[in-house]
C-alpha atoms as a PDB file:
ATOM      1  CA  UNK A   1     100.289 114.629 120.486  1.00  0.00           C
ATOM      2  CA  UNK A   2     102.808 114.581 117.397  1.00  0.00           C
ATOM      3  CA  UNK A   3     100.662 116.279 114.306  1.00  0.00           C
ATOM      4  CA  UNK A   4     101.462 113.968 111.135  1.00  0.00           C
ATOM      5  CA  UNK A   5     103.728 114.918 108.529  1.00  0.00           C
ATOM      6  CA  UNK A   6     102.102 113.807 105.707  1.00  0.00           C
ATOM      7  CA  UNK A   7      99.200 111.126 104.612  1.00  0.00           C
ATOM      8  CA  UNK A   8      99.906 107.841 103.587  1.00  0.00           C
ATOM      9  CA  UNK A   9      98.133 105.598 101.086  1.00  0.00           C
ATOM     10  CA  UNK A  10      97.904 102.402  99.348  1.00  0.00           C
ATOM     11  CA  UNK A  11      95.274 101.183  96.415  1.00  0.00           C
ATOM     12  CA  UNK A  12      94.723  99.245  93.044  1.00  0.00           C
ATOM     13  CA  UNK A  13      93.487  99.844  90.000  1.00  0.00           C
ATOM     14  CA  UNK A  14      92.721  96.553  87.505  1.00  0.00           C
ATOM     15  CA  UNK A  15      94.948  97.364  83.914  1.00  0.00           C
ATOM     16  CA  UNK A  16      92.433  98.530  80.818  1.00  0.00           C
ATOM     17  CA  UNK A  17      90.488 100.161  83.755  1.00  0.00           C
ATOM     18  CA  UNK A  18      91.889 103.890  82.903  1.00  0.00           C
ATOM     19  CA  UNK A  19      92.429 103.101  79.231  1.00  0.00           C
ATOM     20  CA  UNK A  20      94.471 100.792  76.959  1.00  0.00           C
ATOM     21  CA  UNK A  21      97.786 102.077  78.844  1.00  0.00           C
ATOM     22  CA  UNK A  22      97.141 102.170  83.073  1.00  0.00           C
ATOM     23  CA  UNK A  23     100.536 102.948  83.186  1.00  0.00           C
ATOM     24  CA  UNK A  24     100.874 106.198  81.181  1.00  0.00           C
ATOM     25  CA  UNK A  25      97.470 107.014  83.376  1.00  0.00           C
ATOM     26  CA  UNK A  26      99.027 106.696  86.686  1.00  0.00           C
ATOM     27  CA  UNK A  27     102.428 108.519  85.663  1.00  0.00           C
ATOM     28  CA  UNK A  28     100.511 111.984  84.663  1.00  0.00           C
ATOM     29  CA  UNK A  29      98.020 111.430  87.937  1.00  0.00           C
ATOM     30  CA  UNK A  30     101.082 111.428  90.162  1.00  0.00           C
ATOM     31  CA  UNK A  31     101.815 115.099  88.657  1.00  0.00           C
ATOM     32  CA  UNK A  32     100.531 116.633  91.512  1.00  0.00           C
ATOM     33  CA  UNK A  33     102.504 118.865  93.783  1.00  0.00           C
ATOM     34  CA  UNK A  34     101.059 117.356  96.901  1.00  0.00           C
ATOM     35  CA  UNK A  35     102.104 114.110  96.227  1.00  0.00           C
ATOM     36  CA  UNK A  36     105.330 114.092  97.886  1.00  0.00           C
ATOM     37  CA  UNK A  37     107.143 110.281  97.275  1.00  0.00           C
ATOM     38  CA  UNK A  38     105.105 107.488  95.207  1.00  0.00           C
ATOM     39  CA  UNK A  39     106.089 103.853  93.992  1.00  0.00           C
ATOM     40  CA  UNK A  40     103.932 101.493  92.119  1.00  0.00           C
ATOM     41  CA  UNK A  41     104.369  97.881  90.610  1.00  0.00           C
ATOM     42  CA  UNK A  42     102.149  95.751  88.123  1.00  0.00           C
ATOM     43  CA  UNK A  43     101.014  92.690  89.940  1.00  0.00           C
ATOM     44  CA  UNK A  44     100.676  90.722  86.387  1.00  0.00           C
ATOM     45  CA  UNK A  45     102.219  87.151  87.541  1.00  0.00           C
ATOM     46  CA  UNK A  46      99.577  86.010  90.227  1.00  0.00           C
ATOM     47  CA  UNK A  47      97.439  82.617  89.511  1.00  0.00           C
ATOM     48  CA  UNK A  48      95.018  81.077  91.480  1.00  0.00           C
ATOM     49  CA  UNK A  49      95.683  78.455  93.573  1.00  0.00           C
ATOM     50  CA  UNK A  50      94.819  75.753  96.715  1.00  0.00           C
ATOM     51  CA  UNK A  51      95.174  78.476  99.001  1.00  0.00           C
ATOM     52  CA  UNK A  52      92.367  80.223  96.713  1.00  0.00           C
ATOM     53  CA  UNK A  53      89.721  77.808  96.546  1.00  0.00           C
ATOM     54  CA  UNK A  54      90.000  77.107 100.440  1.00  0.00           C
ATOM     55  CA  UNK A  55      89.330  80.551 101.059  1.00  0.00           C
ATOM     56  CA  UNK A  56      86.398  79.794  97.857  1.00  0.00           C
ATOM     57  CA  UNK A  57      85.161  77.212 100.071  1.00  0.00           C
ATOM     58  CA  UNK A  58      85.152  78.715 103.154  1.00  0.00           C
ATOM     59  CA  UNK A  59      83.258  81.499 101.828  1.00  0.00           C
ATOM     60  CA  UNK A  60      80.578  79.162 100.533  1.00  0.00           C
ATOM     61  CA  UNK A  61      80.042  77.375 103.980  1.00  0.00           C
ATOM     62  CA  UNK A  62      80.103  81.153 105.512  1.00  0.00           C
ATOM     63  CA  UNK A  63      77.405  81.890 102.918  1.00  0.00           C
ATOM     64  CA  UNK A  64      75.333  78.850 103.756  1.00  0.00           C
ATOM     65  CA  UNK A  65      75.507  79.507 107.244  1.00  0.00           C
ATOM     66  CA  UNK A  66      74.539  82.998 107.122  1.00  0.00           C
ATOM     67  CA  UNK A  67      71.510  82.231 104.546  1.00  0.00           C
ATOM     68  CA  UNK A  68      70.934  84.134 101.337  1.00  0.00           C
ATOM     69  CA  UNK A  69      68.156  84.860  98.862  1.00  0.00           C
ATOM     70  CA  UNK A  70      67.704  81.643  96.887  1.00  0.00           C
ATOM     71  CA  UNK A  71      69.350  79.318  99.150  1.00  0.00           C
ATOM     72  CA  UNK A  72      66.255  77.228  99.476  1.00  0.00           C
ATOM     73  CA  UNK A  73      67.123  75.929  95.578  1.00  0.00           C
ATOM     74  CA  UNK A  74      69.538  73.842  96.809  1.00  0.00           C
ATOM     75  CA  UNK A  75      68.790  70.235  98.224  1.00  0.00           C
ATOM     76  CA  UNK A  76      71.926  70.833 100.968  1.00  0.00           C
ATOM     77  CA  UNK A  77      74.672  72.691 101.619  1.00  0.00           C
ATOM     78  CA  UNK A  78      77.094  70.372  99.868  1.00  0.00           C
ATOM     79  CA  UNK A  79      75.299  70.491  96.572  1.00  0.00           C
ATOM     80  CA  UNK A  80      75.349  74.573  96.959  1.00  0.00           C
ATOM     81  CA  UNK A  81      79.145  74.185  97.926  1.00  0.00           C
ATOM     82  CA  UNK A  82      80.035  71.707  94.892  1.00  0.00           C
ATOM     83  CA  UNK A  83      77.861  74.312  91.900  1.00  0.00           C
ATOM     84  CA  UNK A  84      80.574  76.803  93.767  1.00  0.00           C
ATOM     85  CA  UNK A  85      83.680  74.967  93.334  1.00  0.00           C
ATOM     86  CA  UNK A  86      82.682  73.866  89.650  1.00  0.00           C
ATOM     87  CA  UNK A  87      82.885  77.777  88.576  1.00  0.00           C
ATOM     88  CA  UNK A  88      85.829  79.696  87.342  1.00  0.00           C
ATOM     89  CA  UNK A  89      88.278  80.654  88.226  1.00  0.00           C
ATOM     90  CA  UNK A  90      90.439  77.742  88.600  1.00  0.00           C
ATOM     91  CA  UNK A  91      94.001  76.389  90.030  1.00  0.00           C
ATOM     92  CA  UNK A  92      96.170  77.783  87.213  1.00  0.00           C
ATOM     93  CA  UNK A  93      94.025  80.686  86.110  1.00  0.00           C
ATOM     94  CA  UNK A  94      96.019  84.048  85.741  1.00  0.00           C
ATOM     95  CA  UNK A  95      94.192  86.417  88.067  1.00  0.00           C
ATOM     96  CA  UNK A  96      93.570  89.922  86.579  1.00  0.00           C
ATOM     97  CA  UNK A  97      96.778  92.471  86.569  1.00  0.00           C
ATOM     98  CA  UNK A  98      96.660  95.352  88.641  1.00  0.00           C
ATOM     99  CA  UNK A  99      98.586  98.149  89.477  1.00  0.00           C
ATOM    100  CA  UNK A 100      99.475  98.693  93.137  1.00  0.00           C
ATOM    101  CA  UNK A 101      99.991 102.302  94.293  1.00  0.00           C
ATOM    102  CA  UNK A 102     101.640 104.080  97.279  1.00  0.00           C
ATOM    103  CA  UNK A 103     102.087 107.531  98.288  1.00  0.00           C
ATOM    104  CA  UNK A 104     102.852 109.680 100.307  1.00  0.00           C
ATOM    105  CA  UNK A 105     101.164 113.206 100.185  1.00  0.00           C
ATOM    106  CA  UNK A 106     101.187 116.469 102.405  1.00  0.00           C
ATOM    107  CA  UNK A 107      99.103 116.446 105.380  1.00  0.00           C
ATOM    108  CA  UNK A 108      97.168 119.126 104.250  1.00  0.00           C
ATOM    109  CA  UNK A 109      95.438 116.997 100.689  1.00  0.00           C
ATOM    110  CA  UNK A 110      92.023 115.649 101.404  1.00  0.00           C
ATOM    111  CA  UNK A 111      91.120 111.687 100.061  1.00  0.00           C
ATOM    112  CA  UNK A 112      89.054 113.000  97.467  1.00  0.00           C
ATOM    113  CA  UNK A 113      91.984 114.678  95.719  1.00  0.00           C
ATOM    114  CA  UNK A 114      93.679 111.545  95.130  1.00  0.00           C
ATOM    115  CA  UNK A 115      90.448 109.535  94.342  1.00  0.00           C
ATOM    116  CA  UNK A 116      89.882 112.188  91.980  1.00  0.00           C
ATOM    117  CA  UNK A 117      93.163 111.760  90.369  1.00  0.00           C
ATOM    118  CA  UNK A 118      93.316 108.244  89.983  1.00  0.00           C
ATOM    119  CA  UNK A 119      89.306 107.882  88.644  1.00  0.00           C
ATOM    120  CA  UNK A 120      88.293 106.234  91.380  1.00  0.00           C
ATOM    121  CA  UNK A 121      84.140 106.320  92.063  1.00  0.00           C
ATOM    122  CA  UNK A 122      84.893 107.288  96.037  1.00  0.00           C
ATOM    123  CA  UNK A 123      87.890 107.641  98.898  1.00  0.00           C
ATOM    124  CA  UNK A 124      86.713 104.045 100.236  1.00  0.00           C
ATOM    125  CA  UNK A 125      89.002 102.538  97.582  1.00  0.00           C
ATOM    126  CA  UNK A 126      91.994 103.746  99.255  1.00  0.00           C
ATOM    127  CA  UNK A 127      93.858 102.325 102.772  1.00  0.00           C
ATOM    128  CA  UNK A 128      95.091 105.327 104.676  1.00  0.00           C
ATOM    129  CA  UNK A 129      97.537 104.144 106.582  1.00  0.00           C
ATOM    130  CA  UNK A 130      98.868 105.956 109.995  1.00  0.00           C
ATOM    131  CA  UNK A 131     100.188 103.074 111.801  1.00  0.00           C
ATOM    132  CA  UNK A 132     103.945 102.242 111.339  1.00  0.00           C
ATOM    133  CA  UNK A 133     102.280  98.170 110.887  1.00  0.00           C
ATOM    134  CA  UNK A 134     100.168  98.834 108.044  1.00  0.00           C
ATOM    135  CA  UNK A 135     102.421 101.066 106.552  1.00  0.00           C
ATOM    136  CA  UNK A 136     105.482  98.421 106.671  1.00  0.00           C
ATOM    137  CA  UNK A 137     102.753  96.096 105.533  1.00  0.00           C
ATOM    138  CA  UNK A 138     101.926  98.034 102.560  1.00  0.00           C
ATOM    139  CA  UNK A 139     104.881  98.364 101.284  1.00  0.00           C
ATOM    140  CA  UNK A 140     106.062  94.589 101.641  1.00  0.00           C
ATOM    141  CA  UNK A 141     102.887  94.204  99.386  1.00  0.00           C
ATOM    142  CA  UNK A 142     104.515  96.082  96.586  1.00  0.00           C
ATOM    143  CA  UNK A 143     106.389  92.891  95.919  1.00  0.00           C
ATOM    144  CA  UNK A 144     104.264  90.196  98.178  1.00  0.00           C
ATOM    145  CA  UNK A 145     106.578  90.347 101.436  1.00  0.00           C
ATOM    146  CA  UNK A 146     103.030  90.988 103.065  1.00  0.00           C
ATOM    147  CA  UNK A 147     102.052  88.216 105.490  1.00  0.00           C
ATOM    148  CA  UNK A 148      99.104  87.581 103.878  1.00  0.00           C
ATOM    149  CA  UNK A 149     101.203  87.067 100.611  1.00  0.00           C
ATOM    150  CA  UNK A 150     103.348  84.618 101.609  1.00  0.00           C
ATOM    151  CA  UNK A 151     100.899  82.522 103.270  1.00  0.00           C
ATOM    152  CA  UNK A 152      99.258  82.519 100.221  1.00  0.00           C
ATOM    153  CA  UNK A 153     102.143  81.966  98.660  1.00  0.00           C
ATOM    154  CA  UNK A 154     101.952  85.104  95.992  1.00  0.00           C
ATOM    155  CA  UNK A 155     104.503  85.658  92.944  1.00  0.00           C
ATOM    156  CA  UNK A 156     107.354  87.099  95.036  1.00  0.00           C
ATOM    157  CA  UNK A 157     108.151  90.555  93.066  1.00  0.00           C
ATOM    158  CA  UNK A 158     111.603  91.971  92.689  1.00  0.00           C
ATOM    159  CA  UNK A 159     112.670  95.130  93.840  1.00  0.00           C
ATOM    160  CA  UNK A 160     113.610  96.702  90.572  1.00  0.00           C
ATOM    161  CA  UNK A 161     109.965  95.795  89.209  1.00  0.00           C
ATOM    162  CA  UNK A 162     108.553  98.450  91.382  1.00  0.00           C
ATOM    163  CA  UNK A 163     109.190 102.349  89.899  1.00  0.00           C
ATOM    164  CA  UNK A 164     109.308 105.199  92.324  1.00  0.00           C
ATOM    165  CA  UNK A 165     110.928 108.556  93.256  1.00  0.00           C
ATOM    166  CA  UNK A 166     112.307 107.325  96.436  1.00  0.00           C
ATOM    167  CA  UNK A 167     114.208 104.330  97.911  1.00  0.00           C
ATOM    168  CA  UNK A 168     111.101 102.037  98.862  1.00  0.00           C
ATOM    169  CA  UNK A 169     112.889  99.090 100.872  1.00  0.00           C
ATOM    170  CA  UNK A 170     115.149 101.850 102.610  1.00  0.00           C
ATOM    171  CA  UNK A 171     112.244 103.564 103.740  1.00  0.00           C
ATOM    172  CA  UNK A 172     110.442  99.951 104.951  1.00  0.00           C
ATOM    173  CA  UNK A 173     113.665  98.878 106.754  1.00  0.00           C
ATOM    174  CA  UNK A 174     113.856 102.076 108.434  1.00  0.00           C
ATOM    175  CA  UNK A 175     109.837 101.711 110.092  1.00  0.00           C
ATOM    176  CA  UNK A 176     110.348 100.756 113.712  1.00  0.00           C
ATOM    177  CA  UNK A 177     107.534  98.562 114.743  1.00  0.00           C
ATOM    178  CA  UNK A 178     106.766  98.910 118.852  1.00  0.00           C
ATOM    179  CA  UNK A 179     106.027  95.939 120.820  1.00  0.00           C
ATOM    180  CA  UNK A 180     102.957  96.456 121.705  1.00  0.00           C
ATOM    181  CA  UNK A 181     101.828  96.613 117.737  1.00  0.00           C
ATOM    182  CA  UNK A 182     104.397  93.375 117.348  1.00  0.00           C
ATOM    183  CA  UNK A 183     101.641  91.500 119.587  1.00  0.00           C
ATOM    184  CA  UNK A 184      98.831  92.873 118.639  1.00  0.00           C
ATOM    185  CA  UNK A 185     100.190  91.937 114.291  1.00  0.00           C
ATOM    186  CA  UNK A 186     102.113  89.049 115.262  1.00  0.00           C
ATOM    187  CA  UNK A 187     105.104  90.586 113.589  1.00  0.00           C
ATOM    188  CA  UNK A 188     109.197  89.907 114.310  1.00  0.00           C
ATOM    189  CA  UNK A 189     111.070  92.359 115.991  1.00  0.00           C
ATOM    190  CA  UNK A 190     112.116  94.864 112.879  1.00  0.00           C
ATOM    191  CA  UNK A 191     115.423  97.299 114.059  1.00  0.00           C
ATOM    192  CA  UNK A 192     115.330 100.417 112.436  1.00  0.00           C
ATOM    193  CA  UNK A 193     118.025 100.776 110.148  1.00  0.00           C
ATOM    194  CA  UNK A 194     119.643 104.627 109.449  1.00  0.00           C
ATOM    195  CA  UNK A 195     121.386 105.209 105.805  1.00  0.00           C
ATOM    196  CA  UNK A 196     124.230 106.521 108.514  1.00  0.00           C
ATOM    197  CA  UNK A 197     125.777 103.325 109.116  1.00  0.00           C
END
């Protein structure tokens, strides 16, 4: 078996959560020898929306159904379901900015290094990624080209809002996706594409 290169990872951090600039925060963590390539992007354009409180209401009936401390307050589950959709946030509300982060560090770093760096309470904040799927997928999320993004029909970013020390949508492009992983993610064929060409 193939020993990996390098570790991959993906993770958020709200703005204001590392100070009054998150920016200046994440520029000096990514001083750090280990970390080999890194791009991030502010996600500061996203508002709720239908696709939003579906998911709000599905959760509520998935709630109900599953039973809860204080559920017997309510009279039925459509009077619990209609206190949930009266609550904030609502169609048109700005959802909070965050940062979106991706690296790529030498195989040799452990997770708490980089949860270290970047103030988070624990590793289980980060996605490490090994699969070429998530790690295409992680990337199209640096600007919403994620599946999940577009069906929820996210802010499309461009790509000169993201800032990194390496060509992010080459290096995307360029992840071969096998067939077998095409099935299993439902994704399109993707053809590897060389800067040789």
């Amino acid at each position: 078996m193939k020993k990996a290169k390098e570790k991959i990872y993906i993770f958020n951090i709200k703005d204001g959560d590392r100070g009054g600039d998150t920016e200046a925060f994440i520029r000096n963590a990514l001083e750090y020898d280990k970390i080999l390539q890194w791009a991030y992007v502010l996600h500061d354009k996203e508002v709720y929306n239908q696709h939003d409180m579906n998911s709000r209401l599905y959760g509520a009936q998935y709630c109900w159904a599953d039973g809860f401390q204080g559920q017997e307050k309510y009279a039925s589950v459509q009077e619990y379901i209609d206190e949930q959709m009266k609550m904030p946030p609502f169609i048109g509300d700005k959802m909070d900015s965050r940062w979106y982060i991706f690296l790529i560090a030498d195989k040799n770093i452990i997770d708490e290094d980089i949860s270290d760096r970047f103030g988070m309470p624990n590793k289980y904040y980060m996605r490490s990624l090994t699969d070429p799927s998530s790690i295409k997928d992680a990337l199209q999320s640096l600007v919403n080209e994620d599946n999940t993004a577009v069906a929820f029909e996210r802010y499309h970013y461009p790509d000169d809002a993201v800032r990194s020390n390496f060509d992010f949508r080459e290096y995307m492009e360029s992840i071969v996706i096998s067939r077998s992983a095409r099935k299993r993610f439902r994704l399109p064929l993707i053809f590897g594409r060389g800067s040789s060409h």
